[in-house]
Structures are given as structure tokens and as C-alpha cells.
N, C-alpha and C. Protein backbone atom coordinates (compact mmCIF):
# COMPACT_ATOMS: atom_id res chain seq x y z
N UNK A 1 -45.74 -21.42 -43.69
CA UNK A 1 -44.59 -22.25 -43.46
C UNK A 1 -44.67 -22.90 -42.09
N UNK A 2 -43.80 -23.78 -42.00
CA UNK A 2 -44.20 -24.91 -40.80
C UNK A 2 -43.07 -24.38 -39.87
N UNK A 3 -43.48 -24.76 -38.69
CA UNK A 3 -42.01 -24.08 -37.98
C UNK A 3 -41.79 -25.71 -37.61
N UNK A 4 -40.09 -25.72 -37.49
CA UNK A 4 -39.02 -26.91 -37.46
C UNK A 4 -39.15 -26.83 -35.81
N UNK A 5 -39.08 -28.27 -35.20
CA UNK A 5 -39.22 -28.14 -34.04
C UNK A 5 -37.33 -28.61 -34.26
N UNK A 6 -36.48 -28.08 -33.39
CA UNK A 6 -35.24 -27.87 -33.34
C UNK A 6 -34.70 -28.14 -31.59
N UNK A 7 -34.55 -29.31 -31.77
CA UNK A 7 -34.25 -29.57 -29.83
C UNK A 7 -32.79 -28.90 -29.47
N UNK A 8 -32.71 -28.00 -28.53
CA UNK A 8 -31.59 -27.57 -28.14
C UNK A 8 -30.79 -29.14 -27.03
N UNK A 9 -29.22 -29.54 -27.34
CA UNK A 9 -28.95 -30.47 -26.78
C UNK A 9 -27.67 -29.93 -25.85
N UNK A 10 -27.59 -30.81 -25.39
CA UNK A 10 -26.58 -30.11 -24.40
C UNK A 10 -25.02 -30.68 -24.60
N UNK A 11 -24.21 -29.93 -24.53
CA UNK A 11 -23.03 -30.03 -24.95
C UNK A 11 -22.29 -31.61 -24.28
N UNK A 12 -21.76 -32.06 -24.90
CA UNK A 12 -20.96 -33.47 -23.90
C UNK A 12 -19.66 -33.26 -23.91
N UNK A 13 -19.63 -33.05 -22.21
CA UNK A 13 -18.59 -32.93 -21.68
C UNK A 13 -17.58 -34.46 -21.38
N UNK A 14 -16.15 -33.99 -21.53
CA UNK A 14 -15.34 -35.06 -21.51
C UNK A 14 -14.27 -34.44 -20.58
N UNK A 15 -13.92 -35.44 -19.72
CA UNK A 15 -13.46 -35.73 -18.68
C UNK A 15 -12.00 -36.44 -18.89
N UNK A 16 -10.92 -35.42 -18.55
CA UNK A 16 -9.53 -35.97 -18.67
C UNK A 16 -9.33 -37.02 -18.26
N UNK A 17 -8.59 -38.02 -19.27
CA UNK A 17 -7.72 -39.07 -18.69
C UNK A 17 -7.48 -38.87 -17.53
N UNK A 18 -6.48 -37.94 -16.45
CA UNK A 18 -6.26 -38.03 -15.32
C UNK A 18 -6.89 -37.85 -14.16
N UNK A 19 -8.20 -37.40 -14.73
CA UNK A 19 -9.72 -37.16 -13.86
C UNK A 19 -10.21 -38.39 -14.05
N UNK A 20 -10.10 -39.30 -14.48
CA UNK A 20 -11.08 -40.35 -14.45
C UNK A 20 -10.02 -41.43 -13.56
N UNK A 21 -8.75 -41.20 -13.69
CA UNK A 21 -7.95 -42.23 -13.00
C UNK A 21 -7.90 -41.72 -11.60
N UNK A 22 -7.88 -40.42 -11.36
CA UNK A 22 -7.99 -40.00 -9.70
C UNK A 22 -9.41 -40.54 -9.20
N UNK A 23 -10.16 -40.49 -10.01
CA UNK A 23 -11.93 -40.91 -9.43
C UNK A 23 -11.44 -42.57 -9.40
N UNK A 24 -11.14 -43.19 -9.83
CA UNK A 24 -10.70 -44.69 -10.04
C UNK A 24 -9.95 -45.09 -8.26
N UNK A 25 -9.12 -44.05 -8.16
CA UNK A 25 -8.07 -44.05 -7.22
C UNK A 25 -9.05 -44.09 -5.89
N UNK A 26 -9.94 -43.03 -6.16
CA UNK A 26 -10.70 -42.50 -4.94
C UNK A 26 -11.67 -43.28 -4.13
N UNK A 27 -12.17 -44.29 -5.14
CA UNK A 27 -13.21 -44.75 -4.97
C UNK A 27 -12.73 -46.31 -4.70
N UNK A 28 -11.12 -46.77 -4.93
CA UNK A 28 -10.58 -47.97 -4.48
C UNK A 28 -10.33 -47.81 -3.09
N UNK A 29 -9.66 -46.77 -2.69
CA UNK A 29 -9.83 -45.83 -1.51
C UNK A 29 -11.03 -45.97 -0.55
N UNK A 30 -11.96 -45.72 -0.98
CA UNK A 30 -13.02 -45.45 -0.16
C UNK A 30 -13.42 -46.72 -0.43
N UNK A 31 -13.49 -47.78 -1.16
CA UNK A 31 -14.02 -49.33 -1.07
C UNK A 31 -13.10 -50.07 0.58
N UNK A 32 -12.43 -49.39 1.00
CA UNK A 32 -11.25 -50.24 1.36
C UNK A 32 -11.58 -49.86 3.03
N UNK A 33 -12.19 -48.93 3.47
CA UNK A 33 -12.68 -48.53 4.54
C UNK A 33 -13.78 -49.11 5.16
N UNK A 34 -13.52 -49.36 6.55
CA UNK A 34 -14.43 -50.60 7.25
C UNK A 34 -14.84 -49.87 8.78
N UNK A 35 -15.42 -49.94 8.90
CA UNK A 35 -15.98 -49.48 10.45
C UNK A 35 -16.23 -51.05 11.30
N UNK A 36 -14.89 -51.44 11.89
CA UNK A 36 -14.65 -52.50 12.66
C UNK A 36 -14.86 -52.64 14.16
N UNK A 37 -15.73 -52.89 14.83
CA UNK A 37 -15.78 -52.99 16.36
C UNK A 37 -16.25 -54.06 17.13
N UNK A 38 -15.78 -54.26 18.46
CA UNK A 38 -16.52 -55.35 18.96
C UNK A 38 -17.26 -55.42 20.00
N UNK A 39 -18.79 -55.83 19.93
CA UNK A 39 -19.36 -55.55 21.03
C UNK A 39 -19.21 -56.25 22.48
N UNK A 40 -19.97 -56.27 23.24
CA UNK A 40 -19.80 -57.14 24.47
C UNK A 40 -19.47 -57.97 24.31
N UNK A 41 -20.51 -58.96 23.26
CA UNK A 41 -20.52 -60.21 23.26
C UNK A 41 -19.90 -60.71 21.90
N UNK A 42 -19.33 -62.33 22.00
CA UNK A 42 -18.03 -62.10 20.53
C UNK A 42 -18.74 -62.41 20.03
N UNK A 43 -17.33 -61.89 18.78
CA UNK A 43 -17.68 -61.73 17.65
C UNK A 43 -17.43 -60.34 17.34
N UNK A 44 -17.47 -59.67 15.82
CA UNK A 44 -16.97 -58.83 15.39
C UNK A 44 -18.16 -58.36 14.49
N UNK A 45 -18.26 -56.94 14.52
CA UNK A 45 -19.44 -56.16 13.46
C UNK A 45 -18.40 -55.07 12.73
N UNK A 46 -18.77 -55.88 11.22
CA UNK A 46 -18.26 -54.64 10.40
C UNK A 46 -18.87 -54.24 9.47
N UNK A 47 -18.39 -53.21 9.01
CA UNK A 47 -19.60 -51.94 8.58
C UNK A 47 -19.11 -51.36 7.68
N UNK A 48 -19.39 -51.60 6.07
CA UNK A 48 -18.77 -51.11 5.02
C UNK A 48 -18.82 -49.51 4.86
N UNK A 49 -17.74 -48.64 5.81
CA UNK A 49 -18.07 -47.00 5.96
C UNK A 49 -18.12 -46.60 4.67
N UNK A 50 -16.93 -47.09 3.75
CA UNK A 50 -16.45 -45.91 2.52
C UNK A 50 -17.20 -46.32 1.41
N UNK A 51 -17.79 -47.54 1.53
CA UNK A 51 -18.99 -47.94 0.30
C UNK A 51 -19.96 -47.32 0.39
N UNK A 52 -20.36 -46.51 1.74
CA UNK A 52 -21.52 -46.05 1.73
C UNK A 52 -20.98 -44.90 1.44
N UNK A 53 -20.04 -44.03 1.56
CA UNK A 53 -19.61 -43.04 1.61
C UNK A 53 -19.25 -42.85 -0.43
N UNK A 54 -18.81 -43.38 -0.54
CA UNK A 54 -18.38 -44.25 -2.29
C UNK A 54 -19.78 -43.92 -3.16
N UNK A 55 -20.81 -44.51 -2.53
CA UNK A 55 -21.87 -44.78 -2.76
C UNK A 55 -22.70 -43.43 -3.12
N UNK A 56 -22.85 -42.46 -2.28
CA UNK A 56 -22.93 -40.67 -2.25
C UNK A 56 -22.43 -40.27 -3.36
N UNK A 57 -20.68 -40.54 -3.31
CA UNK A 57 -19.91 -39.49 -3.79
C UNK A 57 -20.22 -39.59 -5.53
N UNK A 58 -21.12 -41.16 -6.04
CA UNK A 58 -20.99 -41.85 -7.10
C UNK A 58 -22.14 -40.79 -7.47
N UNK A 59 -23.15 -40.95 -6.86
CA UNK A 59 -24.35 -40.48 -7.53
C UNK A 59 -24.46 -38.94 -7.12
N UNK A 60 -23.66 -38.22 -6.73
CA UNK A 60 -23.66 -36.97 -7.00
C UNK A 60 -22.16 -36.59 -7.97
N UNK A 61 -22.04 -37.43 -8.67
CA UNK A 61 -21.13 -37.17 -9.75
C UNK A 61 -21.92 -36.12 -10.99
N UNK A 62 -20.94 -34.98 -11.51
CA UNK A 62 -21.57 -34.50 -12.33
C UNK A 62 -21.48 -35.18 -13.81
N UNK A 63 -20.10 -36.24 -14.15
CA UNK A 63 -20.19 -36.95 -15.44
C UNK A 63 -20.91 -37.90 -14.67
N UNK A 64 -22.05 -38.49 -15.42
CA UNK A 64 -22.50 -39.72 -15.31
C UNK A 64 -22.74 -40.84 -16.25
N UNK A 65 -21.43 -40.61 -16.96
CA UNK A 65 -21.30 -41.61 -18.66
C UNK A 65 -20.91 -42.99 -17.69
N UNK A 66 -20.11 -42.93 -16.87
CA UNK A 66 -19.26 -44.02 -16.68
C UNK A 66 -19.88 -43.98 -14.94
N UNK A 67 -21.10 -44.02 -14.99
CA UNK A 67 -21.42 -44.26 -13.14
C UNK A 67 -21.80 -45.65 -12.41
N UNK A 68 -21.37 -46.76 -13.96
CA UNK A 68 -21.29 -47.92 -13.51
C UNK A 68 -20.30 -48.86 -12.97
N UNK A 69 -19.17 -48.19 -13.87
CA UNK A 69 -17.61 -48.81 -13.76
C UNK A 69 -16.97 -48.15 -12.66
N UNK A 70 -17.70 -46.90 -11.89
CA UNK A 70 -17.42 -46.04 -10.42
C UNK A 70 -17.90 -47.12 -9.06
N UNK A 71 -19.49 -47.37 -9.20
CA UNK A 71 -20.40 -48.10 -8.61
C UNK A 71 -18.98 -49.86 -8.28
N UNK A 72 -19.38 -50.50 -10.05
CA UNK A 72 -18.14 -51.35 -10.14
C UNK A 72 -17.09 -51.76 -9.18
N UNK A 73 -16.08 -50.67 -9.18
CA UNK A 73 -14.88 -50.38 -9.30
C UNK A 73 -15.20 -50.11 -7.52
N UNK A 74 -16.07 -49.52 -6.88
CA UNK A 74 -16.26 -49.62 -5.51
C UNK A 74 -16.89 -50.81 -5.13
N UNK A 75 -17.09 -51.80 -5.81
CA UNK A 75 -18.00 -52.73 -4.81
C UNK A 75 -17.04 -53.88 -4.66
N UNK A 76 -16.08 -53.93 -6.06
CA UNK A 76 -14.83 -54.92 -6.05
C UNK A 76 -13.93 -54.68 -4.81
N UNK A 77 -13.45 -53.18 -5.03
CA UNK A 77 -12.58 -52.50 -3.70
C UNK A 77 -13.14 -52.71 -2.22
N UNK A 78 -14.65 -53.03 -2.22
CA UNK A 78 -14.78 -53.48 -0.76
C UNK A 78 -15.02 -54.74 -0.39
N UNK A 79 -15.49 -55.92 -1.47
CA UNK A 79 -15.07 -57.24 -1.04
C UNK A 79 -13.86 -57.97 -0.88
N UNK A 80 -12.93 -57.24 -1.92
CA UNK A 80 -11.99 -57.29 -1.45
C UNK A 80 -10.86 -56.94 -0.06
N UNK A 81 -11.04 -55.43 0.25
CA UNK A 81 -10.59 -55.48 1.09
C UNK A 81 -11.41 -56.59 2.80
N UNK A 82 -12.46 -56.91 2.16
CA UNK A 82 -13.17 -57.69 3.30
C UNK A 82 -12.30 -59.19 3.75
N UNK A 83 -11.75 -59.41 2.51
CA UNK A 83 -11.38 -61.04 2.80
C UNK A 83 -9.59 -60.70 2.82
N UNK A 84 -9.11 -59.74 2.33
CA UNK A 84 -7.67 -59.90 2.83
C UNK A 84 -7.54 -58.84 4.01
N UNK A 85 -6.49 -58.87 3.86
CA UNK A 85 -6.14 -57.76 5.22
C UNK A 85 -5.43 -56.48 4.52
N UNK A 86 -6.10 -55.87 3.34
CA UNK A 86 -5.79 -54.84 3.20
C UNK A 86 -6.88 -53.49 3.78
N UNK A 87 -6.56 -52.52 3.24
CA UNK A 87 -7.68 -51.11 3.76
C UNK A 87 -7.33 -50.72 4.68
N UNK A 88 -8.33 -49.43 5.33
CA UNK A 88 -8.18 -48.09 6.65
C UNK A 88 -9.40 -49.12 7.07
N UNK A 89 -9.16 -49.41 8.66
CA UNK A 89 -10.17 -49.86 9.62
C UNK A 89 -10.25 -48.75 10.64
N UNK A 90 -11.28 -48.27 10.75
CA UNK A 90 -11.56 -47.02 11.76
C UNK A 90 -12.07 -47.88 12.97
């Protein structure tokens, strides 16, 4: 008799509605954070902190069904806060 090759798969995990809207929350949050300063000479250097920080928190996510609409959802939250005057400026 032949033996059945039988792939063990791994269970898919699902992630509450209100876990996916706090990660939504978190990551508009952290788009919105700017590392603003000015050196000697003018002019202004700013420094997207929480995208990079956004950026980490994305790819050490343990769901990674939806690690595009995270990625997404942070890159909108920091051009945006770039051109209005919303966000945390450190």
C-alpha cells in the first residue's frame, strides 16, 4: 500500500472586529507623528518618526492576512498629516 502524503496545515486564525479597528486606530496614530526641527540654517527637516515606527510594528504583526491595508492605512495617515496641520510633532 502507498502511504498518502497528508500536509499538516495550520489553523487560520481570525482576528476580532475590534482588533482590527484598534490596529486601524494605531497605525493612523503613528502615521501622524513627525520629528520636526530646525537647523542653523533655514529651513525645516522633517522626519516621518511614526511611519518608521508604523513600519516595525506592521511587519512584526502576527496576522499577516491584511499587512497591506496596515502598510496602506499608514502611508495615507502620514501624507496626510504632512500637508495639513494635523498629528503629534515631537
Amino acid at each position: 500500500m502507498a502511504k498518502a502524503n497528508i500536509k499538516k496545515t495550520k489553523p487560520i486564525q481570525n482576528e476580532a472586529m475590534s482588533t482590527r479597528v484598534l490596529k486601524v486606530i494605531l497605525y493612523i496614530v503613528l502615521g501622524t507623528i513627525w520629528l520636526k526641527f530646525r537647523p542653523a540654517i533655514n529651513g525645516m527637516i522633517d522626519l516621518p518618526l511614526g511611519l518608521a515606527l508604523g513600519a516595525i510594528f506592521a511587519s512584526q504583526d502576527h496576522f499577516a492576512i491584511d499587512r497591506r491595508i496596515e502598510y496602506g492605512v499608514l502611508i495615507v495617515a502620514t501624507i496626510v498629516s504632512y500637508w495639513l496641520p494635523v498629528g503629534i510633532v515631537v
